[in-house]
N, C-alpha and C. Protein backbone atom coordinates (compact mmCIF):
# COMPACT_ATOMS: atom_id res chain seq x y z
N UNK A 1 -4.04 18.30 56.81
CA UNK A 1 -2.81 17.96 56.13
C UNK A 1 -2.23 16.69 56.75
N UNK A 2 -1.44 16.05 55.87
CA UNK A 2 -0.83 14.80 56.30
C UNK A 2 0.36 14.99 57.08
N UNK A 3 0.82 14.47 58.07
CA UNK A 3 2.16 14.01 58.55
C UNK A 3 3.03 14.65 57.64
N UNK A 4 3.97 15.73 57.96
CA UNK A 4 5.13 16.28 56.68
C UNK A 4 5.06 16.58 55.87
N UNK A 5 3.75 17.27 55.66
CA UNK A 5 3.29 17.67 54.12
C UNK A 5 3.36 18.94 54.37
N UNK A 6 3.66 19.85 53.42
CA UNK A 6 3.29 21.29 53.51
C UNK A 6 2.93 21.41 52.25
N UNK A 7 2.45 22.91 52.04
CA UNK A 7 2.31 23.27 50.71
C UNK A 7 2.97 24.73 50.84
N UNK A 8 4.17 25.10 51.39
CA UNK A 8 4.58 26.12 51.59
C UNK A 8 5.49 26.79 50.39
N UNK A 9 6.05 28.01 50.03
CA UNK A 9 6.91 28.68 49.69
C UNK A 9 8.38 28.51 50.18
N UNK A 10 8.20 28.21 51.13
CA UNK A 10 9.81 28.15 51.50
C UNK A 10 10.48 29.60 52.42
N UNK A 11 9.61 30.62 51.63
CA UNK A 11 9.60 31.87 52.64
C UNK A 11 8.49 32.04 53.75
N UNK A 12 7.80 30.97 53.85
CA UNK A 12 6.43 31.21 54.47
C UNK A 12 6.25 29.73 55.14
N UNK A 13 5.57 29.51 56.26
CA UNK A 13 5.09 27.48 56.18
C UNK A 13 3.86 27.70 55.90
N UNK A 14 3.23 28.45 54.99
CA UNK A 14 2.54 27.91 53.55
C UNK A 14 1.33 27.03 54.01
N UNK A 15 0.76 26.32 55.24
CA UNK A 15 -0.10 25.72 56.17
C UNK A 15 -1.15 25.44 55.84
N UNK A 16 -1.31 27.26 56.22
CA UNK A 16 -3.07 27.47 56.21
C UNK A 16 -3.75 26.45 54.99
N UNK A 17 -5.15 26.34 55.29
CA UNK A 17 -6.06 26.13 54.08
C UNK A 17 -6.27 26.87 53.61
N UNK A 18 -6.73 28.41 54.25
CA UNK A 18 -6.97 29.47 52.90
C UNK A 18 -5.67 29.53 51.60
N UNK A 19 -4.05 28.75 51.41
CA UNK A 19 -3.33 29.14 50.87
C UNK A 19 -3.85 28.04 49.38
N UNK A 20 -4.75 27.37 49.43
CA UNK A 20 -5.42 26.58 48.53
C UNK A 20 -6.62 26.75 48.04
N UNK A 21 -7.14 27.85 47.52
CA UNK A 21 -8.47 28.50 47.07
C UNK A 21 -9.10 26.90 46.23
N UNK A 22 -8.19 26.55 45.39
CA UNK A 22 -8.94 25.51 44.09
C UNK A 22 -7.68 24.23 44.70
N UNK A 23 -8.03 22.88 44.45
CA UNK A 23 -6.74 22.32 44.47
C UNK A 23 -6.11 22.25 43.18
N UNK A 24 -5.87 22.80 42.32
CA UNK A 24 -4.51 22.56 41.52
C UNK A 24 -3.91 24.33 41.68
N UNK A 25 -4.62 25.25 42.31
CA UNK A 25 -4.08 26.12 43.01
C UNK A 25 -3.34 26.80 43.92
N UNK A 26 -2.07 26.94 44.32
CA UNK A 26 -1.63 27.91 44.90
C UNK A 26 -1.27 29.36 45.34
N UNK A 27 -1.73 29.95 46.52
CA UNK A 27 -1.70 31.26 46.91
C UNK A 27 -1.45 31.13 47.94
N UNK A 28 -0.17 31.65 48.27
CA UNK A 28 0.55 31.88 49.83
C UNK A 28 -0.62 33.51 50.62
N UNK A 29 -1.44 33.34 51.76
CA UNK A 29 -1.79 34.38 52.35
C UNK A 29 -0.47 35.07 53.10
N UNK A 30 0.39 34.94 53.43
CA UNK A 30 1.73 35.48 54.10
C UNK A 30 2.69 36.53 53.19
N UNK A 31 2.64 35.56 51.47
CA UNK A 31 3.84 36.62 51.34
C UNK A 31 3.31 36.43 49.77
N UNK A 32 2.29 36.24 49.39
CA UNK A 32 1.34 36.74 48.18
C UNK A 32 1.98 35.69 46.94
N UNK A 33 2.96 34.74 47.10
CA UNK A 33 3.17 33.95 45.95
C UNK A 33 2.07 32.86 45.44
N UNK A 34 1.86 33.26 43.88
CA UNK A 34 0.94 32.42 43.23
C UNK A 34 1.80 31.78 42.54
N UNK A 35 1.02 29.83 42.58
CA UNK A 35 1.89 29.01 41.71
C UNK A 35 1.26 27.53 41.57
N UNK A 36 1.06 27.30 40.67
CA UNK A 36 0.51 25.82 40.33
C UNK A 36 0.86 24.78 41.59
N UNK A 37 -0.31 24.09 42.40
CA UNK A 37 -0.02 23.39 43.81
C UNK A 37 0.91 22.35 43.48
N UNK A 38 1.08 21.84 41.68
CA UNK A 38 2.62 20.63 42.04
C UNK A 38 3.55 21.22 41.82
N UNK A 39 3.97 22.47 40.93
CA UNK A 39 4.67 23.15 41.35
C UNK A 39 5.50 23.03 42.65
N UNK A 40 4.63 24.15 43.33
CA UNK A 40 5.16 24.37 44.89
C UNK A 40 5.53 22.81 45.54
N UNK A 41 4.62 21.84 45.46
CA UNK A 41 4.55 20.41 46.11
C UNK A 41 6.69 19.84 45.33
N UNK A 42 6.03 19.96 44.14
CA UNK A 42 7.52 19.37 43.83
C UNK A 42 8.88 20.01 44.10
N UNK A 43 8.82 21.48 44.64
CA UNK A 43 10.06 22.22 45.27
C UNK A 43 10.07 21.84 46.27
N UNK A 44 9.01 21.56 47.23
CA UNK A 44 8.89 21.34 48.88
C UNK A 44 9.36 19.93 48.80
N UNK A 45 9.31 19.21 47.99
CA UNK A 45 9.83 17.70 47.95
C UNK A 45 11.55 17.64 47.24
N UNK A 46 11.93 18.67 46.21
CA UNK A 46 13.29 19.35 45.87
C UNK A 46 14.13 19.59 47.26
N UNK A 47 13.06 20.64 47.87
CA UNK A 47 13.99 20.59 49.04
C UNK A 47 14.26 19.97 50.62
N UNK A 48 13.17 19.50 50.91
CA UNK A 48 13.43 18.09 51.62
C UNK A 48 14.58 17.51 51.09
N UNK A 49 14.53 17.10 50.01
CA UNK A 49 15.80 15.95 49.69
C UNK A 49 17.19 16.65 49.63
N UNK A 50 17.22 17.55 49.58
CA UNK A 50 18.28 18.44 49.37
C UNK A 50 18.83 18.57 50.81
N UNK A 51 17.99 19.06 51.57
CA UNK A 51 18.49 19.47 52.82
C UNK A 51 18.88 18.19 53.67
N UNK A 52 18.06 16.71 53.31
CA UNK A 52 18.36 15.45 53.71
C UNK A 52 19.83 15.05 53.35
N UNK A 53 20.15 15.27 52.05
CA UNK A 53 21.44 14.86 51.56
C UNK A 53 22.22 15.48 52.20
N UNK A 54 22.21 17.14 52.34
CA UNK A 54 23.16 17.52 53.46
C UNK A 54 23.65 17.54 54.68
N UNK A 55 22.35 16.50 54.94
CA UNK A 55 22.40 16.86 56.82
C UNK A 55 23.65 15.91 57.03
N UNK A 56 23.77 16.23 58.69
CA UNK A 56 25.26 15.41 59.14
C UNK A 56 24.81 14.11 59.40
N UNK A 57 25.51 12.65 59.48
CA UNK A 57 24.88 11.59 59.87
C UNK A 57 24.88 11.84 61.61
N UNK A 58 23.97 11.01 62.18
CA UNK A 58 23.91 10.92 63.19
C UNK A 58 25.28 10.43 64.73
């Protein structure tokens, strides 16, 4: 995986390689969520930015 990439759930850090059987596939081994990999990719990038906008400035 790249630098800051996950492919996680959000309930899980989603990591592993087994959580990618096919690549346009997702399957969390932790907590059993199945879901199209841009799917998941475009929530994990939803919430990055989300949690960025909230943070405090430095």
């Amino acid at each position: 995986m790249s630098r800051g990439r996950r492919s996680g759930t959000g309930s899980s850090s989603g990591t592993a390689k087994e959580n990618r059987p096919t690549q346009d596939t997702f399957h969390c081994t932790a907590c059993d969520h199945q879901a199209h990999a841009d799917t998941v990719g475009a929530l994990n990038v939803l919430r990055a930015g989300l949690a960025r906008r909230n943070a405090q400035p430095a």
